[in-house]
Each structure stands twice: as C-alpha cells, then as structure tokens.
Protein backbone atom coordinates (compact mmCIF):
# COMPACT_ATOMS: atom_id res chain seq x y z
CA UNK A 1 40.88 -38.89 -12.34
CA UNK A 2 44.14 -41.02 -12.09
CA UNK A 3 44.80 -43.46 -14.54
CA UNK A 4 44.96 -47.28 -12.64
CA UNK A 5 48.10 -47.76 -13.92
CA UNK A 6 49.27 -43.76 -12.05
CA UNK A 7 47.06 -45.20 -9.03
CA UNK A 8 49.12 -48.59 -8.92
CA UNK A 9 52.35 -46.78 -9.06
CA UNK A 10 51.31 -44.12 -6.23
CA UNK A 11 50.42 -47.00 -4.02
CA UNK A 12 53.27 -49.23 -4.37
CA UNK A 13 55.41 -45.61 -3.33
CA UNK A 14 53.55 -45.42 -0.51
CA UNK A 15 53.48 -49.27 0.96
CA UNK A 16 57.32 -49.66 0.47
CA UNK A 17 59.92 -48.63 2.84
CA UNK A 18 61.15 -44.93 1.37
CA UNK A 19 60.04 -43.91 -1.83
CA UNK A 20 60.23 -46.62 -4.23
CA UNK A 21 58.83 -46.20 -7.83
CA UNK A 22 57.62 -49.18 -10.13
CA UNK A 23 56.80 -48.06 -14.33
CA UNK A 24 53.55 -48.79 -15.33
CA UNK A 25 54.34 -51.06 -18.67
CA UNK A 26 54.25 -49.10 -21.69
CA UNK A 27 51.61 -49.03 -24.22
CA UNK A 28 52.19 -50.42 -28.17
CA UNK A 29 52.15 -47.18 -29.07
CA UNK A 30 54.24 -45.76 -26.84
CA UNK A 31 58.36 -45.25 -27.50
CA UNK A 32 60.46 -45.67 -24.37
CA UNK A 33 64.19 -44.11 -25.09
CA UNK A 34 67.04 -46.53 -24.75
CA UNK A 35 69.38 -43.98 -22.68
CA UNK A 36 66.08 -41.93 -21.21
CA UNK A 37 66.74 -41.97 -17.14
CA UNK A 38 64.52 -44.28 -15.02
CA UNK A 39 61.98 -42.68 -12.25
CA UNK A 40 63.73 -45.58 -10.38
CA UNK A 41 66.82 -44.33 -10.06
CA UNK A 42 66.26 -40.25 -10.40
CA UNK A 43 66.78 -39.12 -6.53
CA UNK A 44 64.10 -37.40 -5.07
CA UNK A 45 65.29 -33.88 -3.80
CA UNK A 46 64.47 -33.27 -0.09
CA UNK A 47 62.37 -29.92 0.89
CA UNK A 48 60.84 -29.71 4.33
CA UNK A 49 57.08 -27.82 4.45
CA UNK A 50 55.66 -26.17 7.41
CA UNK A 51 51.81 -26.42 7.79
CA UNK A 52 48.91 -26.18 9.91
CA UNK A 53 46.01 -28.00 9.81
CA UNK A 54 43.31 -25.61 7.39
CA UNK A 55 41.48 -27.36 4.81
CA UNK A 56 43.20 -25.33 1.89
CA UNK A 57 46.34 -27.35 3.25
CA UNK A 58 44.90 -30.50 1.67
CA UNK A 59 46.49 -30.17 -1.39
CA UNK A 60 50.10 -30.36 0.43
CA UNK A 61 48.43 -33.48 2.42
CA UNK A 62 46.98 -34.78 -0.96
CA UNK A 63 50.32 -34.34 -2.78
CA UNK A 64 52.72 -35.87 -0.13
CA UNK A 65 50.35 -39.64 -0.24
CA UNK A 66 49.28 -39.58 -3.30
CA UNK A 67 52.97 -39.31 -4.80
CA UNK A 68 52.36 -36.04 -6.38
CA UNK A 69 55.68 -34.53 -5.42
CA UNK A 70 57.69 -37.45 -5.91
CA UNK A 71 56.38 -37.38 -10.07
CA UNK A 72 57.87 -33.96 -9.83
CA UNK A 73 61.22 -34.82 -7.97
CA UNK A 74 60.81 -33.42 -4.77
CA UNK A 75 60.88 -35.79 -1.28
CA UNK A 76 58.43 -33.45 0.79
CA UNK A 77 58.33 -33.49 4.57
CA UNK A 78 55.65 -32.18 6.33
CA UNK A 79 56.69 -29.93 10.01
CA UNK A 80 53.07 -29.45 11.80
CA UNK A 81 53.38 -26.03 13.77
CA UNK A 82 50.92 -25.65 16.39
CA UNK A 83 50.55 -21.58 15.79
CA UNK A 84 51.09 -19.33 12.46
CA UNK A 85 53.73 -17.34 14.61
CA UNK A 86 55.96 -20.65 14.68
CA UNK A 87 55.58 -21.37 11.36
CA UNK A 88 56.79 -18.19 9.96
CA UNK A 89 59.94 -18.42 12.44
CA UNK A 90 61.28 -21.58 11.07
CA UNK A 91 60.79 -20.58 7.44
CA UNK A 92 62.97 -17.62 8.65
CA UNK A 93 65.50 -19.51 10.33
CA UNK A 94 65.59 -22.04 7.48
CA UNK A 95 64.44 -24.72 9.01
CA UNK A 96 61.75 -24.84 6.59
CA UNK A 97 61.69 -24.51 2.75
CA UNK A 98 58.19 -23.57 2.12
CA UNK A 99 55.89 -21.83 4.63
CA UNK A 100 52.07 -22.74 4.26
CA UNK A 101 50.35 -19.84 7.18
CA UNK A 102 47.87 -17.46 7.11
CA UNK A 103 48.35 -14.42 4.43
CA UNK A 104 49.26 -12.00 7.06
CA UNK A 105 51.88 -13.56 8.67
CA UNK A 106 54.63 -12.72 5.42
CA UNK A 107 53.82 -9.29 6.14
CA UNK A 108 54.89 -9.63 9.50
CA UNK A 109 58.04 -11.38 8.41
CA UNK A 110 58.99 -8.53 5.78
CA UNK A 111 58.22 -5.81 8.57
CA UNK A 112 60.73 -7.90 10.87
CA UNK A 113 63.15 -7.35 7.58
CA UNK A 114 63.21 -11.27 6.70
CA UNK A 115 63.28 -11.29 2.94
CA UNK A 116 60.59 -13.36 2.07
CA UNK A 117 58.44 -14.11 -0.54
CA UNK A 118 55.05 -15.52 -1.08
CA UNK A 119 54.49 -17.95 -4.14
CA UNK A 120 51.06 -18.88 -4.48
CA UNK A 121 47.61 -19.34 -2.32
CA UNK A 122 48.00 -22.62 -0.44
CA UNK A 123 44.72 -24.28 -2.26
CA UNK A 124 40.97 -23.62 -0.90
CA UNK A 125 38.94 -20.65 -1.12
CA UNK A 126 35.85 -20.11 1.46
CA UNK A 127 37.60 -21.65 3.91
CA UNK A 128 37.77 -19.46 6.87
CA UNK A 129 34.25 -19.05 8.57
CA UNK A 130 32.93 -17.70 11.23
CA UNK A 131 30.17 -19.31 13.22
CA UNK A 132 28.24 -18.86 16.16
CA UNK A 133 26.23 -21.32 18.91
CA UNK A 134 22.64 -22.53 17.52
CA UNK A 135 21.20 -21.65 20.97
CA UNK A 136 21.12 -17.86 20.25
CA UNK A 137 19.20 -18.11 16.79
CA UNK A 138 21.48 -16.15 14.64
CA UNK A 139 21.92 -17.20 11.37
CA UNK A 140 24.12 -13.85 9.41
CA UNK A 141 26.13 -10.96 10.44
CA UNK A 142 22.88 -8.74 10.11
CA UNK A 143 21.18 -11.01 12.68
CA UNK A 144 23.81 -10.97 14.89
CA UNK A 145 23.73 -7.03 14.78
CA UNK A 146 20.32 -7.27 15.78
CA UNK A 147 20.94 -9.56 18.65
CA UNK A 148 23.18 -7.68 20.08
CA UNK A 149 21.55 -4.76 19.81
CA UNK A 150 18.49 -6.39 21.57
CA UNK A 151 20.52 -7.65 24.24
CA UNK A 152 22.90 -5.00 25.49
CA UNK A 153 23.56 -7.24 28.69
CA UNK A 154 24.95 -10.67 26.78
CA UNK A 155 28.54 -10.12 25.95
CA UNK A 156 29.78 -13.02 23.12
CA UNK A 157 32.51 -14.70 24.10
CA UNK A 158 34.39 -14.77 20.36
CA UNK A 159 37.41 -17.21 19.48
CA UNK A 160 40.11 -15.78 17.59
CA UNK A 161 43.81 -14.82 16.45
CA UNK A 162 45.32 -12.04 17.49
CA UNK A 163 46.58 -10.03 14.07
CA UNK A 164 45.77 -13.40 12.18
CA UNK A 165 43.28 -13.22 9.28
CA UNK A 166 40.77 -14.77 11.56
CA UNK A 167 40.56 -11.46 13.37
CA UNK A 168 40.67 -9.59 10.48
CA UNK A 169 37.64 -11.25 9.27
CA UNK A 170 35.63 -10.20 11.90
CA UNK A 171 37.00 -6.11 12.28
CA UNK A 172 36.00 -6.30 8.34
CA UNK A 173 32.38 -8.42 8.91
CA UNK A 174 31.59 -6.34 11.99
CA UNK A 175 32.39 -3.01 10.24
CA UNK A 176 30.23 -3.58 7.35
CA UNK A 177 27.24 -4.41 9.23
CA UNK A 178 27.71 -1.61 12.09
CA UNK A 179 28.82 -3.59 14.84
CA UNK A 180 31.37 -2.69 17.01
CA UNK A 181 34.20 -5.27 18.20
CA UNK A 182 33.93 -4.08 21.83
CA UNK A 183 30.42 -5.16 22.25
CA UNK A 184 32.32 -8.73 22.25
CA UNK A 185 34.47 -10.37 24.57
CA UNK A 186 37.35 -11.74 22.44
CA UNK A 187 39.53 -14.17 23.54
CA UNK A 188 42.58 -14.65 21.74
CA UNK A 189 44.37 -18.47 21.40
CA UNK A 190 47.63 -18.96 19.70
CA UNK A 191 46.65 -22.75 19.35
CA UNK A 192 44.16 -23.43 16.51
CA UNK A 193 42.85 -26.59 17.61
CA UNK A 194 42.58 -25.22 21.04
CA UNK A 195 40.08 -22.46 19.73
CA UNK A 196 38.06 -25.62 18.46
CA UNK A 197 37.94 -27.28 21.61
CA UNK A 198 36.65 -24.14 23.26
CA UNK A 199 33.74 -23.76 21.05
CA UNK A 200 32.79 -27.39 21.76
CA UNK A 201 32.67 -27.54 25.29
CA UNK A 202 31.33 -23.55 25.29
CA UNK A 203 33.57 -21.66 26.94
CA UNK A 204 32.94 -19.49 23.61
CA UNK A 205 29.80 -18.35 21.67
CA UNK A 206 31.65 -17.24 18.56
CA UNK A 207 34.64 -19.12 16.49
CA UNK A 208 36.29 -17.68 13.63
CA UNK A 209 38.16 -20.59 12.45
CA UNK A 210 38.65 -22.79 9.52
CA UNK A 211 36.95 -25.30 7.32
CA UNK A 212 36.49 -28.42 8.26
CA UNK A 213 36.61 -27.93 11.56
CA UNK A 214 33.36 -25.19 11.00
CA UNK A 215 32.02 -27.47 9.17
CA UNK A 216 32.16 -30.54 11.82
CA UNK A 217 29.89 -28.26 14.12
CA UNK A 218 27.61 -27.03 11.38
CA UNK A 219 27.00 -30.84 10.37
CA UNK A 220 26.47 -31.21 14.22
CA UNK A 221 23.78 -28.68 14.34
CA UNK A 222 25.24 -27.07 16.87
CA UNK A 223 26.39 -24.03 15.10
CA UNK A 224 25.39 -21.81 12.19
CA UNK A 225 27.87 -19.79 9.67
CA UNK A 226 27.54 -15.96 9.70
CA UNK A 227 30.03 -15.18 6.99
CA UNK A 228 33.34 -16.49 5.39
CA UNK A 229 35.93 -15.11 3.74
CA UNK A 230 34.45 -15.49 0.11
CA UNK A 231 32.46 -13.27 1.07
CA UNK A 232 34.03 -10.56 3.57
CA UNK A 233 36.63 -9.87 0.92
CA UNK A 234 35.93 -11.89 -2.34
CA UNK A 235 35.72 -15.96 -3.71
CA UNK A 236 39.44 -15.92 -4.19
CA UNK A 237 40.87 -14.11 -1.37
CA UNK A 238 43.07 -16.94 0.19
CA UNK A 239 43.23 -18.06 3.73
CA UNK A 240 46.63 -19.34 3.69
CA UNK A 241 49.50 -19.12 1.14
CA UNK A 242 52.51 -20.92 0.59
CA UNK A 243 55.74 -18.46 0.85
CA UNK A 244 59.41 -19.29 0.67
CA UNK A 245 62.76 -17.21 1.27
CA UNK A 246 63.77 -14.83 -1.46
CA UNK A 247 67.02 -17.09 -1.77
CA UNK A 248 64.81 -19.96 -2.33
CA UNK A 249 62.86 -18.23 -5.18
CA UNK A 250 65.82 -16.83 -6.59
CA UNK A 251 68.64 -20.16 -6.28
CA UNK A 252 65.65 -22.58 -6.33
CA UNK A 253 63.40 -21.69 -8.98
CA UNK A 254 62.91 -25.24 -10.31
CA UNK A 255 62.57 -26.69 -6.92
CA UNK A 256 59.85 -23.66 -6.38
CA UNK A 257 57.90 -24.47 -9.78
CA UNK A 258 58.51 -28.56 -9.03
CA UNK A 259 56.37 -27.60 -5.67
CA UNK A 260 53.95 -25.80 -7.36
CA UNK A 261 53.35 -28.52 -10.10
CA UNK A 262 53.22 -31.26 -6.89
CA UNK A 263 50.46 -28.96 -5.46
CA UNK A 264 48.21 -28.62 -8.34
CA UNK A 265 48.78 -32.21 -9.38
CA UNK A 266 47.32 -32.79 -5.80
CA UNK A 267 44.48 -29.91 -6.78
CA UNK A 268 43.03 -31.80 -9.63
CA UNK A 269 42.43 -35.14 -7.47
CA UNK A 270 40.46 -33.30 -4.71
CA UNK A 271 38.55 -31.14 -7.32
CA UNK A 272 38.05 -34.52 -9.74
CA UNK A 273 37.58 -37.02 -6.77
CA UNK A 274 37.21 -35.89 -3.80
CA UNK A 275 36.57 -39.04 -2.45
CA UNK A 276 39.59 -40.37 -3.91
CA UNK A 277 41.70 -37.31 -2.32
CA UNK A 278 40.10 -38.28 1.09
CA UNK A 279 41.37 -42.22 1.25
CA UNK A 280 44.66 -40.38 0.42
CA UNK A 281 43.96 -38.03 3.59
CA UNK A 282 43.49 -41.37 5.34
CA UNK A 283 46.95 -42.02 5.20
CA UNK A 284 47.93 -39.41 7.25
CA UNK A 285 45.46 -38.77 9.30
CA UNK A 286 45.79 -35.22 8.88
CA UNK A 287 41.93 -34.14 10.28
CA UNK A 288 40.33 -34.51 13.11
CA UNK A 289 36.66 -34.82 11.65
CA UNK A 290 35.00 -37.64 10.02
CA UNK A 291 35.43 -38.93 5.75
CA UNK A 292 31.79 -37.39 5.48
CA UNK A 293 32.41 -33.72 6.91
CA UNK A 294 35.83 -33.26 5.04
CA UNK A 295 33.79 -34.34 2.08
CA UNK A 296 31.42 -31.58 2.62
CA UNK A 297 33.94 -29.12 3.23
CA UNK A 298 35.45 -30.01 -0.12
CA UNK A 299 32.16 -29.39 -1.64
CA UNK A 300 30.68 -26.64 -0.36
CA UNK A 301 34.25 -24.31 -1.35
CA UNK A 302 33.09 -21.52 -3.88
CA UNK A 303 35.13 -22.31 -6.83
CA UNK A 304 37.55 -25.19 -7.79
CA UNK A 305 41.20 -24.98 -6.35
CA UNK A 306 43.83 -23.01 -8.11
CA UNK A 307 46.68 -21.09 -6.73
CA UNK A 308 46.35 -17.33 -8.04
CA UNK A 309 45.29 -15.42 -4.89
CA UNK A 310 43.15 -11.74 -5.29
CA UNK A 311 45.92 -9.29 -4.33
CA UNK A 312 43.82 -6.53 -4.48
CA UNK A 313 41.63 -7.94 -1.98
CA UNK A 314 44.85 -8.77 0.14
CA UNK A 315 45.82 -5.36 -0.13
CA UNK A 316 42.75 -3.84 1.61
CA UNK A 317 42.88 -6.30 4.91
CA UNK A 318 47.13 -5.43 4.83
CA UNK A 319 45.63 -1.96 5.17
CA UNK A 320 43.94 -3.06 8.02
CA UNK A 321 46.80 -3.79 9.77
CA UNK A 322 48.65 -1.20 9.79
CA UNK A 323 45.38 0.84 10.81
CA UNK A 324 45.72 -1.57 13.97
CA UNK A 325 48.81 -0.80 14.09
CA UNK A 326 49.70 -4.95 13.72
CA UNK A 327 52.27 -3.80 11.21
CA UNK A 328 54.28 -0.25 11.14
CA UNK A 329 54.81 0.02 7.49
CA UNK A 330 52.33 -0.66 4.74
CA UNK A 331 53.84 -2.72 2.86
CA UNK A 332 52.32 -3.23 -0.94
CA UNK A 333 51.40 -6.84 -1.09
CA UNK A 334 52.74 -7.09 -5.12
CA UNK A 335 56.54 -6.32 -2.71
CA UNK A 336 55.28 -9.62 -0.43
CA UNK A 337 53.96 -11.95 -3.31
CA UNK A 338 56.19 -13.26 -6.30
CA UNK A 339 53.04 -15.35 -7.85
CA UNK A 340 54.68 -15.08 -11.36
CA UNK A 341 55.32 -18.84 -11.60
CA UNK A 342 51.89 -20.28 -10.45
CA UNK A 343 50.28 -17.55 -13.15
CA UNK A 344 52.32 -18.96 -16.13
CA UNK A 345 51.11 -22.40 -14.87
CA UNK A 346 47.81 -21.91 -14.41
CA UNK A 347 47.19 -19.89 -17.58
C-alpha cells in the first residue's frame, strides 16, 4: 500500500503541468543531507514505450500515473500500436526504447537480424484466453472436441493472430485434446480490438484474445473460457514481454534496471490494491471495459505479478514456429532473453 504522504506526492505530479515533485516533510527521526540533491530539481530522463492494450500492460499504465517511473528517474511515454507487427518495427527503427508485444514477435525480429533483446515478462500471467459463444454449450477444450465431433457440418468461425501467441495457443490447446485446426474457420485480424468487436457483434464463434477484454464477455454471460495460457503451457508463461535493443541493454543498463524498478513499483500497487491501481488506470483511460471487470481480471490471474518469465515453456511454443515454418531458424530463447537484471531484482 502507498504511504499518504507517497500518495500526496504522486498526485500533485500528476495534476501539475509536466512532472513536478513536492517532498513529503521529513519525520523527527529522519536525517535529510545538507548537499543531498532534491527530487525537485533531478531531471527526469526521457524513454518512449511501445504498448498494446493486454492486461499484463497495466503495470506500464500503473507506473506512468501513479509516478512510479518518475521515483526512479525516467519520464516514460507511452506509443499505442494498433498491431504487435508495428510495435516491433519501431523498437527496431528506434523510435521506441522499450517494446512491450507478444513473446513471439522478438523472435521474429532476431530472425530479421535486428539485435534485440528481451528483458523481462511485461507483468500478468493467465492473461491470454480463449473463449467461445454461450449459445453452443461448451464450457473446455474437451467439450469443444466433442462438439465438433458431433457436428461435422458447423464450421467455428475462430478470431486470431496470425504467428502471434494467440494462434499458438490454440495449435497447442487443439493438439492436446485431438482436434484438428482445419475443422475451424480461422480468421486472422492484425487489429486486436478489432478481433473484440467481431466476437461481439458475432461475426465469430471463437476469440483467442486477452484479459480483460475475455473477461468483459465472460462477466456478460455471453461467453465461456476453454483454456488460457496458464494452462496450455504453464502459470508463468508470459503473454507479452518487454524487450529493448541490444545497444540499449548494453549503453543503457541503468536506464534498463530504472524501468524495471518503475514496473515492479507499479506491480506491488495492483497486487496490494487493486482498486487503488484501477483509479490510477482512470487516468488514462487505458481499457475499454468497466472499474468492475478490470477488477476481476486482476483477480482471477494465477499468481501475483513478477517479471521472470518460464523460458523453458517459451522454448517449446518457439519450436512451434519454426515447425510452421513462422520462423526459419530456431532460435534458443536464452539467445532472445537477457532477464539477468529482473532475476537479481526479484530474488
């Protein structure tokens, strides 16, 4: 929980023109040094982040209002990309300083020979979900193998990806319970909150997607979730990760760790108060869904945010790719991810 005094502070940065900070007054006990430097005049250092709108994004969202980033020195700007594909492009052309996309897209970058390196999960686990239309009665993967079976003349319509890990999720969850992929119609967006808009007005049975916008239709009752990625692959597989240029890493590393820091600062709000982190999330207006379904999604995750991804599990959907040929080179993901700073500051 944040002190009042913290609270006070992160408010008054956030109601003033520009970042402006104001020192909480010290206690009795406490010893202020005569020549120690002033948060008010210590400049901020710039860094631009490229996002898209999961839920294991909220701890960039979190950090940037709640004056996370600014404790640790940095003035972050969020760049909303529309598409994973765009995302990755500007973080190779530098437009960008840190990359928050789906874990398959570095791999893509390093096969396109763009020396990058991935840093840390983005913040979330369980988020990416796939769900299907309450008027067809399935409620799990197994079910769904059934239905189909049953019904040999209803093709799905599914919602998805293409080469994202919300395809992979379903060549995985289909695989393991004996269904194959052409028995679906798959329709591939490169707009995620197109895919959502789909579902809604049905021009799709099936949506592999993203917390909370899974979890706005499951509050709805008008869908059900078959699986998620906690449990495809394992509870701390990520969804999306937050990757930088090697340059970055290597020219950077204090800006990289100062990042980090920002980002789990903005983890312990959201996994302390939730409700807190969402009148931060207010600010912005970063989701589409209403205070009581991003609440929900916040509480239904499998574990508490932290950064350290499962690379093992990483490694066996990387595989994938290069099976579908999304990739020509399998490239080991301990060559993609650098997570050697988040480790020593989670431990």
């Amino acid at each position: 929980m944040v002190a009042p005094c913290q609270l006070l502070k992160r408010l008054l940065v956030l109601s003033a023109s520009g970042w402006l900070w104001v020192a909480c007054a010290p206690s009795e006990t406490a010893e202020t040094p005569a020549d120690a430097e002033s948060p008010a005049t210590a400049e901020l250092i710039p860094v631009k982040a490229g996002h898209l709108v999961a839920l294991d994004m909220a701890p960039l969202f979190v950090g940037v209002e709640s004056g996370c980033f600014a404790e640790n020195g940095l003035a972050v700007e969020t760049v909303f990309f529309t598409n994973p594909g765009d995302n990755n492009a500007a973080l190779a052309g530098g437009q960008i300083d840190f990359s928050t996309n789906p874990f398959t897209l570095p791999f893509f970058a390093a096969n396109s020979g763009v020396p990058i390196k991935t840093i840390s999960a983005a913040g979330g686990w369980g988020v990416m979900q796939v769900i299907i239309s309450n008027e067809y009665g399935v409620e799990s993967v197994a079910e769904l193998a059934d239905f189909v079976s049953a019904n040999p003349e209803v093709t799905l319509k599914i919602a998805t990806l293409r080469g994202d890990t919300l395809e992979l999720i379903l060549v995985d969850a289909f695989a393991a319970a004996g269904i194959s992929p052409e028995a679906f119609e798959m329709v591939y967006f490169d707009d995620l909150l197109a895919m959502v808009d789909a579902f809604r007005i049905g021009e799709v049975d099936i949506l592999s997607h993203i917390k909370p916008y899974t979890t706005q239709f499951v509050s709805q009752n008008k869908a059900t979730v078959l699986t998620d990625n906690a449990e495809v692959w394992s509870p701390t597989t990520p969804n999306t990760v937050v990757s930088v240029l090697e340059q970055t890493l290597s020219e950077r590393p204090e800006v990289v760790e100062a990042y980090l820091k920002g980002l789990q600062c903005a983890a312990e709000i959201i996994n302390t108060d939730p409700e807190a982190a969402i009148a931060w999330l207010s600010n912005g207006n970063y989701y589409r869904v209403e205070d009581e379904v991003l609440l929900t999604a916040f509480q239904t995750q499998p574990a508490p945010i932290s950064f350290t991804p499962d690379l093992a599990a990483v490694q066996t959907v990387v595989d994938k790719m290069v099976e579908l040929q999304y990739i020509e080179a399998d490239v080991p993901a301990t060559a993609i991810f650098d997570t050697a700073i988040v480790q020593g500051l989670e431990q």
